[in-house]
N, C-alpha and C. Protein backbone atom coordinates (compact mmCIF):
# COMPACT_ATOMS: atom_id res chain seq x y z
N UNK A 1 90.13 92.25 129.30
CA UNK A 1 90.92 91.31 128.51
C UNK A 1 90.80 91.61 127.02
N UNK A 2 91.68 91.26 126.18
CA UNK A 2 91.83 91.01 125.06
C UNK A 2 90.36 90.80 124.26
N UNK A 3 90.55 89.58 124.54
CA UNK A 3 88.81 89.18 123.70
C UNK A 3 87.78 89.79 123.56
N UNK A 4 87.78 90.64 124.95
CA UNK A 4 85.87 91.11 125.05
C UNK A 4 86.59 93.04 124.97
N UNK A 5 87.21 93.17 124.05
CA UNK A 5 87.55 94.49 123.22
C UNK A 5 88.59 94.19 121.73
N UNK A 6 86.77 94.01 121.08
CA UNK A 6 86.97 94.08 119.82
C UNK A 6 88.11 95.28 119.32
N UNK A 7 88.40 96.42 119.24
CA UNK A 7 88.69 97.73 118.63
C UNK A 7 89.94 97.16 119.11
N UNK A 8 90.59 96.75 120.67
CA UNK A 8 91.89 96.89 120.71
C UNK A 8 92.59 95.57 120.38
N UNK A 9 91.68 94.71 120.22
CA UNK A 9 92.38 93.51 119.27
C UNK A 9 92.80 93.94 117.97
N UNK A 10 92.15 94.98 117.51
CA UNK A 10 92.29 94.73 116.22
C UNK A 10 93.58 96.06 115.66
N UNK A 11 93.48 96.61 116.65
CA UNK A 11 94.55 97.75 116.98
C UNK A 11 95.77 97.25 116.95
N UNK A 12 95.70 96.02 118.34
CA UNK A 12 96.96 95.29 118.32
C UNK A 12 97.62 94.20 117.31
N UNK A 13 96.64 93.66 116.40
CA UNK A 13 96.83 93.53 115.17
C UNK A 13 97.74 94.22 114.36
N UNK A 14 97.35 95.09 113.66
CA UNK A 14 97.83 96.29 113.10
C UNK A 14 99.03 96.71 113.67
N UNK A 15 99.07 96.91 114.65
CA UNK A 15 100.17 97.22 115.35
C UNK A 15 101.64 96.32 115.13
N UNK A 16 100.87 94.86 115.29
CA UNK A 16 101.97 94.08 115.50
C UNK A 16 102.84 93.46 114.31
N UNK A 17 101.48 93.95 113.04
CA UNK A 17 101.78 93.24 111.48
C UNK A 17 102.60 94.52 110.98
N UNK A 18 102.12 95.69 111.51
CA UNK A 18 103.63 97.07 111.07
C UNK A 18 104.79 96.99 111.50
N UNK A 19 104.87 96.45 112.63
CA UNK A 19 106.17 95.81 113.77
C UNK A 19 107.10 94.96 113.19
N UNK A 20 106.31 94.14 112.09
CA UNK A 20 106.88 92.46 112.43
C UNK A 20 106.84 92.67 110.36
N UNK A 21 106.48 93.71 109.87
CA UNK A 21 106.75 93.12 108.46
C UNK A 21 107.46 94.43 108.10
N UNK A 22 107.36 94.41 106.58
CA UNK A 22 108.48 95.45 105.91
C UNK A 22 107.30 97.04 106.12
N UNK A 23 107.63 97.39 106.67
CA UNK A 23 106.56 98.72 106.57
C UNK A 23 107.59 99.77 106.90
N UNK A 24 107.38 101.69 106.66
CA UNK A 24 108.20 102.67 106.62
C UNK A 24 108.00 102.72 108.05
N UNK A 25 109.22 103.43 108.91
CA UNK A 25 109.17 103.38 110.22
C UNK A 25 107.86 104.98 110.63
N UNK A 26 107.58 105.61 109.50
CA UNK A 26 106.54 106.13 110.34
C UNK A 26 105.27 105.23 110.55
N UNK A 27 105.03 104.12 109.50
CA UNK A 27 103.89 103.75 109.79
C UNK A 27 103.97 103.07 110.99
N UNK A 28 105.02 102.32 111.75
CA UNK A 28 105.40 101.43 112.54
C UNK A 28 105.45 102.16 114.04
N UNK A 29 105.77 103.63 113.76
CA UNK A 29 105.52 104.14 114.86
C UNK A 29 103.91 104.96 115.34
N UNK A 30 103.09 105.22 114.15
CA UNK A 30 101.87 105.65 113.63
C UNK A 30 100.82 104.51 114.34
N UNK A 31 101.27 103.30 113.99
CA UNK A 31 100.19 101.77 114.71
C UNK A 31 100.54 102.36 116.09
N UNK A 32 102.04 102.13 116.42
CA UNK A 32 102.02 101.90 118.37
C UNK A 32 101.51 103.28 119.06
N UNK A 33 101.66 104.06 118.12
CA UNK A 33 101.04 105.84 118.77
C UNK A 33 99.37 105.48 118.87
N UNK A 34 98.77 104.90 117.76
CA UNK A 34 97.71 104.36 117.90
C UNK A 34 96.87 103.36 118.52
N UNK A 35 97.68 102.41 119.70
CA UNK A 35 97.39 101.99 120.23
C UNK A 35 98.14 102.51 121.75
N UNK A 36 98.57 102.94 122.17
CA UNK A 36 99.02 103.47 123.29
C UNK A 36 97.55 104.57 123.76
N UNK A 37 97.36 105.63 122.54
CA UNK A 37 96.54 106.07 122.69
C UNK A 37 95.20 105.33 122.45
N UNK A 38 94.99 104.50 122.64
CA UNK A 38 94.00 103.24 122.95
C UNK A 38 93.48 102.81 124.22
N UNK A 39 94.91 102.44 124.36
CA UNK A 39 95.54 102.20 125.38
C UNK A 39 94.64 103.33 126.65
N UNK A 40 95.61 104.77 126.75
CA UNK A 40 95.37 105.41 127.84
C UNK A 40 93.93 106.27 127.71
N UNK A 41 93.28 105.70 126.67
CA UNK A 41 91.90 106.43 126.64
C UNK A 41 91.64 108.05 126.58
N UNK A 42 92.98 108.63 125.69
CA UNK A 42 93.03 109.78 125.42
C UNK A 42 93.20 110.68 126.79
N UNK A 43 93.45 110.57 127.77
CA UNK A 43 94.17 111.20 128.85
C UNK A 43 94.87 111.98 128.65
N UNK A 44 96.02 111.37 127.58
CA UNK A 44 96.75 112.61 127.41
C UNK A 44 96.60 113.57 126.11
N UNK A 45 95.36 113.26 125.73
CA UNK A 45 94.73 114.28 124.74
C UNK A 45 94.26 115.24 125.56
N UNK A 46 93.65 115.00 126.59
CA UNK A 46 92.79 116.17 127.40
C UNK A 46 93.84 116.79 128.55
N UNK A 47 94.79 116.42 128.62
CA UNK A 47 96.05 116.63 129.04
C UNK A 47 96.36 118.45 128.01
N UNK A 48 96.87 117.44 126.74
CA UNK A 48 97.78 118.72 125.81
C UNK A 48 96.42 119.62 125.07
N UNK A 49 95.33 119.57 125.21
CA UNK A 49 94.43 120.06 125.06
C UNK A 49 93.77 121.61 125.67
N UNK A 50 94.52 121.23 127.32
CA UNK A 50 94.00 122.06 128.09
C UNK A 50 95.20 123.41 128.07
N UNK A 51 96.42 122.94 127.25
CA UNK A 51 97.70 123.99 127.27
C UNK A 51 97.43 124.76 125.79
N UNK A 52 98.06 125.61 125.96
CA UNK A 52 98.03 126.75 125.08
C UNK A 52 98.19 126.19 123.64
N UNK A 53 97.40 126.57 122.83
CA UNK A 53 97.64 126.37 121.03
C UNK A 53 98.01 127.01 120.03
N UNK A 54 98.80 128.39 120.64
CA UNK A 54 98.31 129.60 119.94
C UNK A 54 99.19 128.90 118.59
N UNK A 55 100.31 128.12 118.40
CA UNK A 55 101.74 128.02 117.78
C UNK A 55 100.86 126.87 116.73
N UNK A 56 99.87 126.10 116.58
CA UNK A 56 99.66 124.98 116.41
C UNK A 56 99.61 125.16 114.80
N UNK A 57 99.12 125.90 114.03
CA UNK A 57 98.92 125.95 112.70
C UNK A 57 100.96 125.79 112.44
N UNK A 58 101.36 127.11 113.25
CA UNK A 58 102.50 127.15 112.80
C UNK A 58 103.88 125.78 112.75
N UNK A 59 103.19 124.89 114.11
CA UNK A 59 104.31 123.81 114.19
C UNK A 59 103.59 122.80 113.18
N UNK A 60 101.93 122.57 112.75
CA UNK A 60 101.61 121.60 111.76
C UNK A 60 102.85 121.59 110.63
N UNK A 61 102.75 123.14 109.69
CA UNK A 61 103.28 123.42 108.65
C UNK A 61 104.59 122.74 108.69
N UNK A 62 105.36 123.28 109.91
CA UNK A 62 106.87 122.95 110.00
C UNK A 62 106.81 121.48 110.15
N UNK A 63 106.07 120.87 110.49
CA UNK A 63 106.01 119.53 110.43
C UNK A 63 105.86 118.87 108.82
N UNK A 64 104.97 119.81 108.21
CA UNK A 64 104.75 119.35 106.48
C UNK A 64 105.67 119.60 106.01
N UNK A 65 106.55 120.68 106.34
CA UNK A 65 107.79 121.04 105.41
C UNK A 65 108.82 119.96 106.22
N UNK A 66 109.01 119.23 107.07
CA UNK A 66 109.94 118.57 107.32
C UNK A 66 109.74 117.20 106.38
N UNK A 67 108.50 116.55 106.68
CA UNK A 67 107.73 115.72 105.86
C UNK A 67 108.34 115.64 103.87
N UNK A 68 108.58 117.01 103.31
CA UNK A 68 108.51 116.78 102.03
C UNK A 68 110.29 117.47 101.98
N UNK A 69 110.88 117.75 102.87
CA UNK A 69 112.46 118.08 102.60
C UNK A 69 113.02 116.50 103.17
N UNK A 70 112.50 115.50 103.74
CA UNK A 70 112.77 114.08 103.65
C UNK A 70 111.85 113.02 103.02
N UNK A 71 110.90 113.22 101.99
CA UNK A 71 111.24 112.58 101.16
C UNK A 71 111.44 111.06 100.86
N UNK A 72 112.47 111.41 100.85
CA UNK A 72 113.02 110.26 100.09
C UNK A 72 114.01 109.39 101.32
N UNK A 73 113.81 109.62 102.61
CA UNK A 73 114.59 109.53 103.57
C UNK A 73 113.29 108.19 104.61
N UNK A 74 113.69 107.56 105.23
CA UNK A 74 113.06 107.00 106.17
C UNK A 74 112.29 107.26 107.56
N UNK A 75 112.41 108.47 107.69
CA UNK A 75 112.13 109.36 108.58
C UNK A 75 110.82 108.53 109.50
N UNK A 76 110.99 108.81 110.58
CA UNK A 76 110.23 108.50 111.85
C UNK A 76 109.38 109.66 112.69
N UNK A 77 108.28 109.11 113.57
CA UNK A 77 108.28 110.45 113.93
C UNK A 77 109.27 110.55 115.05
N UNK A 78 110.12 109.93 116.04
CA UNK A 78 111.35 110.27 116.57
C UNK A 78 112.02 111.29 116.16
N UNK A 79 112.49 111.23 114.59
CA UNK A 79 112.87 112.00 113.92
C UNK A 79 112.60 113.25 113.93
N UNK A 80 111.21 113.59 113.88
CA UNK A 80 111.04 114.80 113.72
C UNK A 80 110.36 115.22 114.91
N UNK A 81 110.23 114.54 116.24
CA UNK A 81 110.01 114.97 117.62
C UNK A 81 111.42 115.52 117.86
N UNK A 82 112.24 115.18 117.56
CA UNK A 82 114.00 115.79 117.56
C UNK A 82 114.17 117.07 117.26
N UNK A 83 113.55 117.24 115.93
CA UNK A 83 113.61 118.12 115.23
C UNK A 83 112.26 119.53 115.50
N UNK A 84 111.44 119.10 115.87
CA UNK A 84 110.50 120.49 116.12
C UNK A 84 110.59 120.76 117.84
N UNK A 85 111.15 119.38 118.79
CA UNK A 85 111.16 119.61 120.08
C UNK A 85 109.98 119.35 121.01
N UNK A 86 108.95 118.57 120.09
CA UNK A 86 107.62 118.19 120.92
C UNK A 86 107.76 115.97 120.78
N UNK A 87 107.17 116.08 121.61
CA UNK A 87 106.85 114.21 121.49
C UNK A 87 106.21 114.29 120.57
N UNK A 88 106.21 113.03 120.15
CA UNK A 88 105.46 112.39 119.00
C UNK A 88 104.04 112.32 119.29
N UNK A 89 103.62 112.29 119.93
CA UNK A 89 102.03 112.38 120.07
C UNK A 89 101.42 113.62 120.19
N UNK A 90 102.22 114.85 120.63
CA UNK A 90 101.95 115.76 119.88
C UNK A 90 101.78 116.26 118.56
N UNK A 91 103.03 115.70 118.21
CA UNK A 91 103.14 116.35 116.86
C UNK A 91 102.04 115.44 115.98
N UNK A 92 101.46 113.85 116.71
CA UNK A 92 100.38 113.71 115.59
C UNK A 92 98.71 114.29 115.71
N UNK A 93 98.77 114.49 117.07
CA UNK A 93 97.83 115.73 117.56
C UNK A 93 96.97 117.00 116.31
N UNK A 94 98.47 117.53 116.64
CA UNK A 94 98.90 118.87 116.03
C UNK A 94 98.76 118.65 114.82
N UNK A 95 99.70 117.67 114.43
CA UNK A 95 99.47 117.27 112.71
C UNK A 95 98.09 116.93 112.18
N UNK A 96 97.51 116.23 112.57
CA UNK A 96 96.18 115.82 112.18
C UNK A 96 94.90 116.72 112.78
N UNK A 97 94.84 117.53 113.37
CA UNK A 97 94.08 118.56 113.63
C UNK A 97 94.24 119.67 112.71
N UNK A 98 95.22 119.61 111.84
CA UNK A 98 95.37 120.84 111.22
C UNK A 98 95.02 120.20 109.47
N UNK A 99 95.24 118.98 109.19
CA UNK A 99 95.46 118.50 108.17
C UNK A 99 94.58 118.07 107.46
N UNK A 100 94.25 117.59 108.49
CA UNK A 100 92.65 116.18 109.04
C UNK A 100 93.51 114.86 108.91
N UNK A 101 95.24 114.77 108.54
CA UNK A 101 95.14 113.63 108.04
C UNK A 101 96.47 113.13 109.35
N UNK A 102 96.93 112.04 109.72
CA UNK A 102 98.30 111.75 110.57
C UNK A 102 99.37 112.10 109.71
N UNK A 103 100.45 111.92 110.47
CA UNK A 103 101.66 112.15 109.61
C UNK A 103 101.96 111.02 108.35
N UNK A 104 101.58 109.95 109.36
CA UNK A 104 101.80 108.90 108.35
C UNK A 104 101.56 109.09 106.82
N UNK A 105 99.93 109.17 107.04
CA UNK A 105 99.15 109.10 106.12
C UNK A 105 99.35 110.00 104.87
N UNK A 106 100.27 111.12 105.34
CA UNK A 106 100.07 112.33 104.94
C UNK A 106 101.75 112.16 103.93
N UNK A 107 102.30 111.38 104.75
CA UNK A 107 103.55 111.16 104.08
C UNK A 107 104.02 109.97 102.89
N UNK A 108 102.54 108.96 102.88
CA UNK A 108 102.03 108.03 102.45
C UNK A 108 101.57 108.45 101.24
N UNK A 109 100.89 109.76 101.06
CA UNK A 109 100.38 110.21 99.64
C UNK A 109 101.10 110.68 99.44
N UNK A 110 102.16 111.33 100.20
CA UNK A 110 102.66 112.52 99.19
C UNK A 110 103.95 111.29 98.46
N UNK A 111 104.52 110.35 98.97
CA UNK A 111 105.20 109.29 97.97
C UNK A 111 104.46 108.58 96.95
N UNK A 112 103.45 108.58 97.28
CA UNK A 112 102.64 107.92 96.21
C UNK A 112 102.58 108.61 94.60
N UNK A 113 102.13 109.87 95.13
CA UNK A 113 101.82 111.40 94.28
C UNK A 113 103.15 111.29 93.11
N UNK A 114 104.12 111.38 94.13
CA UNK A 114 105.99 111.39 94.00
C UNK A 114 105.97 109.85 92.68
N UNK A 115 105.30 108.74 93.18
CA UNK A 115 105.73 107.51 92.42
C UNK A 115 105.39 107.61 91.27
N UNK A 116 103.65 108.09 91.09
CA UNK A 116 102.94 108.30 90.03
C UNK A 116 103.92 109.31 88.66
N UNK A 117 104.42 110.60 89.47
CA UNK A 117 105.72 111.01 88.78
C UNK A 117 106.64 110.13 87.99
N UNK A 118 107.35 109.62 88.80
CA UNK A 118 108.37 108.89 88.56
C UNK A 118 108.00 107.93 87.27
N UNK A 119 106.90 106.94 87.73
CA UNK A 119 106.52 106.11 86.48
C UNK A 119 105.77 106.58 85.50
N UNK A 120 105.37 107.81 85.29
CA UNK A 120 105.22 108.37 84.17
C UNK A 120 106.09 108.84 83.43
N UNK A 121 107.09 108.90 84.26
CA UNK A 121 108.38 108.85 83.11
C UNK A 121 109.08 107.98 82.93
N UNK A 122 108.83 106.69 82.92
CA UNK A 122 109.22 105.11 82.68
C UNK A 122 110.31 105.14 83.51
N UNK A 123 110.02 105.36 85.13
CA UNK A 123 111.11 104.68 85.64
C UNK A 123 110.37 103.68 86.23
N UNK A 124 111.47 102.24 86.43
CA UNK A 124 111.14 101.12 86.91
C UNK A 124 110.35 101.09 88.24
N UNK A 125 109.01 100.59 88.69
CA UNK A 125 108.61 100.21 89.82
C UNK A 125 109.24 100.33 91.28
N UNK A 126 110.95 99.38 90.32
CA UNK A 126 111.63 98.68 91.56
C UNK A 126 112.32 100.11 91.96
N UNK A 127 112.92 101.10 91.09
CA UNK A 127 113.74 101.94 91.45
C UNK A 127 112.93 102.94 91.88
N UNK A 128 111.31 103.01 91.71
CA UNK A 128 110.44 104.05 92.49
C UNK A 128 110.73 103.83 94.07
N UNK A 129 110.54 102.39 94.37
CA UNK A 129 109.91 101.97 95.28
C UNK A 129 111.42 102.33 96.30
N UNK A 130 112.39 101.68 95.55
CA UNK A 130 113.79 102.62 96.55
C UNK A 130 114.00 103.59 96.73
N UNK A 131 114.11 104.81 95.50
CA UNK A 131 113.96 105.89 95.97
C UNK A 131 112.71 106.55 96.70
N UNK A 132 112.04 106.10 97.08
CA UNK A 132 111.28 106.60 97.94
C UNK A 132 110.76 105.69 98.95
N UNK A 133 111.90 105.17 99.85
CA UNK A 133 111.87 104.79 101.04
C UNK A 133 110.87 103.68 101.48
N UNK A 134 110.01 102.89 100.35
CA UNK A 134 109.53 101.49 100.57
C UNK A 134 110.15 100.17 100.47
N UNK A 135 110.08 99.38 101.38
CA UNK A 135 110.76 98.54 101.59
C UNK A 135 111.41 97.69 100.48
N UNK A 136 110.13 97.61 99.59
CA UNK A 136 110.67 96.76 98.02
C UNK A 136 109.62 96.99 97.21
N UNK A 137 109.37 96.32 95.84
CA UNK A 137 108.36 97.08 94.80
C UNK A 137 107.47 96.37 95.44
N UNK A 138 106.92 95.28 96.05
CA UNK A 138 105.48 94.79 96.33
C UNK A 138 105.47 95.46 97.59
N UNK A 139 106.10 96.20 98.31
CA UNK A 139 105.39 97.43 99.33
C UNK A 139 104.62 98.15 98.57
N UNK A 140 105.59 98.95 97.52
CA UNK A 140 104.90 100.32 96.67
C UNK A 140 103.93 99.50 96.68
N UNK A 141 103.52 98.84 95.74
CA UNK A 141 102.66 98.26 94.84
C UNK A 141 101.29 97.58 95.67
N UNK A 142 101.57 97.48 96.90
CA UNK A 142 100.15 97.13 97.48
C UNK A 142 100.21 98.47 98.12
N UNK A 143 100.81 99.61 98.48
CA UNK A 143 100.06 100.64 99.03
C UNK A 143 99.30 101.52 97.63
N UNK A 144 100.47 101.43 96.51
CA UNK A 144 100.12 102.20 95.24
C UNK A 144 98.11 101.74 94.82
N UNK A 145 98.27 99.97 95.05
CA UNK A 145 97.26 99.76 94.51
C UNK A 145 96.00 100.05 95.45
N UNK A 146 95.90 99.60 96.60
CA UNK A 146 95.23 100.35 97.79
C UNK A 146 95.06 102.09 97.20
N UNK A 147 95.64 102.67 97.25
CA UNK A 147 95.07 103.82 96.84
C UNK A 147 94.47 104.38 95.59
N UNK A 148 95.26 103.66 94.07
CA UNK A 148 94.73 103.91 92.85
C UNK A 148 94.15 102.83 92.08
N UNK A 149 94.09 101.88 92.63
CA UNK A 149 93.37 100.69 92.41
C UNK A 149 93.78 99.33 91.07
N UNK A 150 95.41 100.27 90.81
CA UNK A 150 96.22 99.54 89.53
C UNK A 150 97.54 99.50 90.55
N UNK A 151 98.14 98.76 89.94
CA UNK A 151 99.74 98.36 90.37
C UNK A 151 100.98 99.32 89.84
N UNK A 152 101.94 99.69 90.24
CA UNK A 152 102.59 100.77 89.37
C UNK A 152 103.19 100.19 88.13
N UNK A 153 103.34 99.15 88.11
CA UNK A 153 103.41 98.54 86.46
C UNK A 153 102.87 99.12 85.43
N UNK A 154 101.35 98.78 85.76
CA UNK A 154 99.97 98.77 85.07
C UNK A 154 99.80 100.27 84.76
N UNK A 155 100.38 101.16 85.85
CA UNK A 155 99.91 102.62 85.76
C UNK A 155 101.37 103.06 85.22
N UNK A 156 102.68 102.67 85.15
CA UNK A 156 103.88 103.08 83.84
C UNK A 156 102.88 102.96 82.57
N UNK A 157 102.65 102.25 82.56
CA UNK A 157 102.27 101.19 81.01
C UNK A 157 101.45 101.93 80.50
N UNK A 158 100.35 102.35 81.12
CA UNK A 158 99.63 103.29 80.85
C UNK A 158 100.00 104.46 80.43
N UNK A 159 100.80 105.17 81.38
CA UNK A 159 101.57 106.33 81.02
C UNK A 159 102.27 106.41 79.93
N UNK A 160 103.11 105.39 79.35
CA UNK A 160 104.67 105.48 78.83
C UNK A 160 104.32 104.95 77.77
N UNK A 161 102.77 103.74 77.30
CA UNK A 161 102.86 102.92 76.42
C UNK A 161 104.15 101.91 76.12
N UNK A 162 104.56 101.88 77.28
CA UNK A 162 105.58 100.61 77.15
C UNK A 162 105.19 99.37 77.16
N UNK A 163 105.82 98.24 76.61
CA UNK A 163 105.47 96.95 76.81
C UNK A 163 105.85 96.53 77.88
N UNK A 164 106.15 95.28 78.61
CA UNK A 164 106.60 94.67 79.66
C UNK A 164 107.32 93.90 78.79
């Protein structure tokens, strides 16, 4: 049951608050990949484990270069299981064995990296946070601050010496 497994309560948590609020659809598919594989107790890790790897550096990469030619796009991993021809739980396999990091995560800094750009050259928060595929500026702005520990306001302002 539920209760007496702490880890997958809290999985399904996560899961259900990426589901149910404004979040990028990789992270939304990143929670349920993360609890499925919870779920089946890595079965099908020892599954795609036992098949051949020789390609694996090579499909990570193509996975990073798909990652930074969208951008600015909403991209899923659906999306790019389409596009390289493996399921999604491969490709976060593959991806994060080569990276150390998930796709998500990986696609999570590199907009961030991208925002820090942007508002160093005094563009608005709000127009970071659209062009680069977050739901609205208090998305950016609690993942921005989660990672750099200022708000992208605070870190323009800094940059640009602008007032508010």
């Amino acid at each position: 049951p539920l209760k007496s497994d702490d880890q997958l309560a809290i999985i399904t948590s996560q899961a259900f608050r990426h589901l149910h609020y404004k979040e990028m659809n990789i992270v939304k598919d990143n929670s349920l990949d993360v609890l499925i594989q919870y779920i089946a107790q890595g079965k099908w890790l020892k599954k795609a484990s036992q098949s051949s790897c020789i390609h694996v550096p090579q499909i990570a990469h193509q996975i990073r270069d798909i990652l930074h030619d969208h951008l600015f796009e909403d991209i899923g991993l659906k999306d790019i299981s389409r596009m390289v021809g493996l399921d999604r739980y491969h490709i976060h396999r593959i991806f994060k064995s080569t990276f150390h990091l998930a796709p998500h995560q990986y696609l999570i800094q590199l907009r961030l990296t991208r925002a820090r750009d942007l508002l160093a050259r005094s563009i608005s928060p709000a127009q970071v946070a659209s062009d680069l595929c977050f739901s609205d500026q208090s998305h950016l702005s609690r993942w921005f601050k989660r990672c750099y520990e200022l708000t992208p306001a605070a870190y323009r302002k800094i940059c640009t010496n602008l007032q508010d």
